[in-house]
Protein backbone atom coordinates (compact mmCIF):
# COMPACT_ATOMS: atom_id res chain seq x y z
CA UNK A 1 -14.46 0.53 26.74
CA UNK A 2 -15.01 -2.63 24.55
CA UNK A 3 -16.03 -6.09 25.73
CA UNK A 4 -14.40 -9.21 25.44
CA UNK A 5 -16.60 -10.29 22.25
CA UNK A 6 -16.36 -8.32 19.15
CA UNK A 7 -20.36 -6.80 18.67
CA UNK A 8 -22.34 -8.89 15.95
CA UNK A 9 -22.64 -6.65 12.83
CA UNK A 10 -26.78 -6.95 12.98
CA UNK A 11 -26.85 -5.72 16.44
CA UNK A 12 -26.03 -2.27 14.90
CA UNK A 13 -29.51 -2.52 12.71
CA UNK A 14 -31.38 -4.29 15.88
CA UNK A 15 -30.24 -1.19 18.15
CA UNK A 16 -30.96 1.75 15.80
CA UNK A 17 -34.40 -0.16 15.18
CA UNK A 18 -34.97 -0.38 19.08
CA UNK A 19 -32.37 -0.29 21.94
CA UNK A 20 -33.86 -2.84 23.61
CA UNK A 21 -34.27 -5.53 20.98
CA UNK A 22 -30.95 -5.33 20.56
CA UNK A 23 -30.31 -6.30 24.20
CA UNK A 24 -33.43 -8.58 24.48
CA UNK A 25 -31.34 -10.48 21.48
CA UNK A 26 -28.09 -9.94 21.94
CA UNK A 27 -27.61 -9.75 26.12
CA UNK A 28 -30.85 -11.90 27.11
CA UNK A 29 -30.27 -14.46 23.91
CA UNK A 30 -34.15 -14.18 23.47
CA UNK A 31 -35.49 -14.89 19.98
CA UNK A 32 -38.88 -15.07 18.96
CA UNK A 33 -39.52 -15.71 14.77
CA UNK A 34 -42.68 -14.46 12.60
CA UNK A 35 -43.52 -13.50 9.84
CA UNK A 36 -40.94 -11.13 9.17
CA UNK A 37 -38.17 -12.42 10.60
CA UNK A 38 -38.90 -15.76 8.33
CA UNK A 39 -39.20 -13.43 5.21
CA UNK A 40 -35.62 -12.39 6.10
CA UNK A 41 -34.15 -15.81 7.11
CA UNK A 42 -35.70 -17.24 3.80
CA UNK A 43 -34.04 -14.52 1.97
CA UNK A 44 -30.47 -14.53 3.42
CA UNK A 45 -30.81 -18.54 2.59
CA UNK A 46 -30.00 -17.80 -0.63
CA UNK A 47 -26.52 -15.95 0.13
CA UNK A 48 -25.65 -17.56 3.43
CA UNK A 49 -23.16 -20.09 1.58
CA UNK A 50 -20.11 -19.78 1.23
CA UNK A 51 -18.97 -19.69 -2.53
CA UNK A 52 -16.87 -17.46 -4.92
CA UNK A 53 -17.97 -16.37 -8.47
CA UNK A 54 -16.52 -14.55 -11.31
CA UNK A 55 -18.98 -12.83 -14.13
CA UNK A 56 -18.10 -10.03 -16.64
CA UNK A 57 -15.01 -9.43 -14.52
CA UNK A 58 -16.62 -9.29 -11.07
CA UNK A 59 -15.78 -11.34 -8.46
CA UNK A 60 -18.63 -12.22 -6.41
CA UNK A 61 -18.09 -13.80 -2.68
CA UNK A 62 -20.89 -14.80 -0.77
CA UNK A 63 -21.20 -15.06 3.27
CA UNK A 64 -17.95 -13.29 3.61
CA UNK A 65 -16.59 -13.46 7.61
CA UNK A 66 -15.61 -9.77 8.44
CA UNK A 67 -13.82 -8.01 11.42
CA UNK A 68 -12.50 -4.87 12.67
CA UNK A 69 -11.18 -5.74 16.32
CA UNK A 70 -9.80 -2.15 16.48
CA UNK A 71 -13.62 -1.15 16.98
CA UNK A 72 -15.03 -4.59 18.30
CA UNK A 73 -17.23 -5.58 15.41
CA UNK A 74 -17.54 -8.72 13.21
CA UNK A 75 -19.93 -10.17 11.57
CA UNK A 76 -20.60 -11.61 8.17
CA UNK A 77 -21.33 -9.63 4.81
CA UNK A 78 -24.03 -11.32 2.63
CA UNK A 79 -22.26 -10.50 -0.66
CA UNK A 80 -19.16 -8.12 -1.16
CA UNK A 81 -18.78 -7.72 -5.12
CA UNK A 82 -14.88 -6.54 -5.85
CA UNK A 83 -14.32 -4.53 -9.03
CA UNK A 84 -11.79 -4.17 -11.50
CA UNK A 85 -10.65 -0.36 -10.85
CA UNK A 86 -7.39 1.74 -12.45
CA UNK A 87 -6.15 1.16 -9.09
CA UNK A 88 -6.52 -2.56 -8.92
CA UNK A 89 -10.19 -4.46 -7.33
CA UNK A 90 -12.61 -2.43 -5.33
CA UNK A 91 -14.63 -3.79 -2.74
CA UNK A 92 -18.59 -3.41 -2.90
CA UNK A 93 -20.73 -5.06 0.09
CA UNK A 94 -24.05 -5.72 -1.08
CA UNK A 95 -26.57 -6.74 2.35
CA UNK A 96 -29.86 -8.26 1.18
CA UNK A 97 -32.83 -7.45 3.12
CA UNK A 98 -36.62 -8.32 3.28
CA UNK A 99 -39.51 -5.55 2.79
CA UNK A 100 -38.72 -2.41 1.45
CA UNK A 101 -36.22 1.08 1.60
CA UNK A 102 -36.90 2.40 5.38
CA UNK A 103 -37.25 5.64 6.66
CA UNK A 104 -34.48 5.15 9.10
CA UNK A 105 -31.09 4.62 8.77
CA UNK A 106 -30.67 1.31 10.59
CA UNK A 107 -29.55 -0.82 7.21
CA UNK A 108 -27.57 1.57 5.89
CA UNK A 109 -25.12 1.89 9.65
CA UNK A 110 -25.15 -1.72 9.15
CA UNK A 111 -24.07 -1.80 5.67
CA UNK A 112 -21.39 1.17 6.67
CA UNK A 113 -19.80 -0.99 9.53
CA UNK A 114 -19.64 -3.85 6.93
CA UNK A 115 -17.35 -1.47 5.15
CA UNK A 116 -15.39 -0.54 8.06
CA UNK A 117 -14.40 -3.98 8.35
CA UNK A 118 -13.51 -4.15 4.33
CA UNK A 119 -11.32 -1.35 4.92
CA UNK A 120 -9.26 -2.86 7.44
CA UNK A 121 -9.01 -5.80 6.00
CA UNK A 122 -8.51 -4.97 3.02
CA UNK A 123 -6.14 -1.61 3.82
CA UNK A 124 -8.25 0.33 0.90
CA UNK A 125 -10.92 2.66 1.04
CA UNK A 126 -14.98 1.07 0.60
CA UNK A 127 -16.92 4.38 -0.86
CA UNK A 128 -19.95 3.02 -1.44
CA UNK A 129 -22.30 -0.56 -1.09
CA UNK A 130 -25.85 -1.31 -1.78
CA UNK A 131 -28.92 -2.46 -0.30
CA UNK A 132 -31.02 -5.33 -2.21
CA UNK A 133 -34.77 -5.34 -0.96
CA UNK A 134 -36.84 -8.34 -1.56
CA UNK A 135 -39.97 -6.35 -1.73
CA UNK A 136 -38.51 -3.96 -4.64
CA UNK A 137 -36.16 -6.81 -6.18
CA UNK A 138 -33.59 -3.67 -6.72
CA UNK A 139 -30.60 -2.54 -5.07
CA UNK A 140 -30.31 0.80 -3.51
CA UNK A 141 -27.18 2.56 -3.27
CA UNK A 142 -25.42 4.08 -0.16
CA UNK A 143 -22.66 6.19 0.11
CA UNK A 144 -20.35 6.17 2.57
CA UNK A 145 -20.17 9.59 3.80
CA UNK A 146 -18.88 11.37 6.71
CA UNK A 147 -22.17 11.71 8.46
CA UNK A 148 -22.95 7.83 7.86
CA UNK A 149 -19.60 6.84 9.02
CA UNK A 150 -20.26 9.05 12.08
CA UNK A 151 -24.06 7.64 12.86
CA UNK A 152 -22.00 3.92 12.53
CA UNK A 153 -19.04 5.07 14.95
CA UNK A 154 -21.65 6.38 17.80
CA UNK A 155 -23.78 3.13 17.09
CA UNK A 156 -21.04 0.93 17.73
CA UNK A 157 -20.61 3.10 21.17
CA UNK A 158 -23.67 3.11 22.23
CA UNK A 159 -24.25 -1.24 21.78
CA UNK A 160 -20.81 -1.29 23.46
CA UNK A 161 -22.32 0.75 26.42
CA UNK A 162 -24.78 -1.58 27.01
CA UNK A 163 -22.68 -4.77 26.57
CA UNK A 164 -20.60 -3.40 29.62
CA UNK A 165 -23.02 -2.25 31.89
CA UNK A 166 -25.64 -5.15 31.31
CA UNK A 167 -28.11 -2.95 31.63
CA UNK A 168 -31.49 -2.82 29.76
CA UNK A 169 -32.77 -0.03 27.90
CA UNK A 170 -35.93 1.53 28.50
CA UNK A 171 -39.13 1.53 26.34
CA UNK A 172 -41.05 3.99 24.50
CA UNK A 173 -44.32 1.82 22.75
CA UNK A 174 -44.49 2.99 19.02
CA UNK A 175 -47.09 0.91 17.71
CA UNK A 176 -45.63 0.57 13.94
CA UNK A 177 -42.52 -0.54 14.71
CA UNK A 178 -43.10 -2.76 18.52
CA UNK A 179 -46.25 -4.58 16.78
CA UNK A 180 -43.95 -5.70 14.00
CA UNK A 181 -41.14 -7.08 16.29
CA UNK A 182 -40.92 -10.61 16.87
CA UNK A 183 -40.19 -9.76 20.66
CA UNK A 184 -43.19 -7.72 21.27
CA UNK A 185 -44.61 -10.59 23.85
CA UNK A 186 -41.49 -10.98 25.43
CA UNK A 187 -40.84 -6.98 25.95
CA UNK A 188 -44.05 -6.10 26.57
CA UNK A 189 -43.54 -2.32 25.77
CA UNK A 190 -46.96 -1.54 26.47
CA UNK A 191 -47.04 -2.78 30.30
CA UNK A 192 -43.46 -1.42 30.86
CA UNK A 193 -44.56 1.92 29.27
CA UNK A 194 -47.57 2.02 31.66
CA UNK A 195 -45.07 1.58 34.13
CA UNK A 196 -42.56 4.02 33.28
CA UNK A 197 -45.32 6.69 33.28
CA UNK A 198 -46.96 5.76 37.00
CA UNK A 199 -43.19 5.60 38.31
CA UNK A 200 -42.75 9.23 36.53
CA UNK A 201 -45.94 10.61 37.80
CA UNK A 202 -44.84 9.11 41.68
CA UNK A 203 -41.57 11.30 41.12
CA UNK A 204 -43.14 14.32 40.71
CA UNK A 205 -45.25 13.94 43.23
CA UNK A 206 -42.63 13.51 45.90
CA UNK A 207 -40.76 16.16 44.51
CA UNK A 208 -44.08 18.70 44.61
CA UNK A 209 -44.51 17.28 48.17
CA UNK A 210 -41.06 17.84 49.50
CA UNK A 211 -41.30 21.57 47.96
CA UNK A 212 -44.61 22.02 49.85
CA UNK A 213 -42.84 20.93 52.86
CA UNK A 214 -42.09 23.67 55.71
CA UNK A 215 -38.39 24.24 56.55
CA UNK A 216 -36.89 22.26 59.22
């Protein structure tokens, strides 16, 4: 089931980082900037214009629009590098990011449906891309691989899930990743977790009551 819209390529990093940023974003419109989101805007400033260069035989586009309408995704690749290859020029999408190489896998789905988007384009297999980190000023490498490919396809799913229904996801607070989100005042995981729990705790007790209860 797809919506009208084709999903925005970052809302597969803003959903694998939290379900419900990604909907606080990308179904409410809310958006809230600090520190970190500033360090990232500042970053992508430098690659989000549109220009073509050639050096040592590399064609380098920057800002590139992407699609794949076949899965409902578009978006825009910060730089996609193509190579000179025996079988003619090779795609490489290169997403620049603030901070440092995460734990998670939410860049690297978002780098992967960047390539998705190559490919059909482009009608030629993307194998690999990298991620450049501000922190690190290097680029790390990601393969393409099934298992990748597979986390991206489920992703994509999942956003388009809650695109359809409207609904909101629930919230779990983790303290290292909802004190570093710009949302966290507008969210307000910790009240809403509070909640979750007393609603949990009234469930069980109804359910212990009714199994107290003598037959009719």
């Amino acid at each position: 089931m797809f919506t009208d819209d084709p999903i925005p390529l970052s809302a597969l990093q803003h959903y694998l980082y939290c379900p419900r940023q990604c909907a606080l974003i990308h179904l409410e419109q809310i958006w809230i900037e600090n520190r970190f989101t500033a360090e990232g805007r500042v970053l992508h400033d430098r690659v989000d214009i549109v220009r073509t260069e050639r050096q040592r035989g590399v064609r380098t586009v920057s800002a590139m629009p992407v699609a794949d309408l076949t899965l409902g995704i578009a978006g825009i690749v910060d730089v996609v590098e193509f190579h000179e290859t025996p079988d003619g020029k090779c795609a490489y999408p290169v997403e620049y990011k603030r901070g440092r190489p995460k734990a998670h896998r939410a860049d690297e789905v978002q780098l992967c449906a960047q390539a998705l988007c190559l490919e059909t384009m482009l009608r030629q297999s993307v194998p690999e891309g990298s991620l450049f980190y501000g922190k690190t000023r290097r680029r790390k490498i990601v393969i393409f691989d099934e298992a990748l490919r597979a986390l991206t396809h489920e992703t994509i799913r999942a956003i388009q899930d809650i695109f359809v229904t409207k609904q909101m996801p629930g919230v779990k607070y983790d303290p290292s990743r909802c004190n570093a989100c710009s949302l966290i005042e507008s969210c307000q995981p910790q009240l809403l977790n509070r909640r979750q729990s007393v609603d949990a705790w009234l469930r069980q007790e109804f359910i212990e009551e009714e199994g107290d209860a003598p037959p009719a």
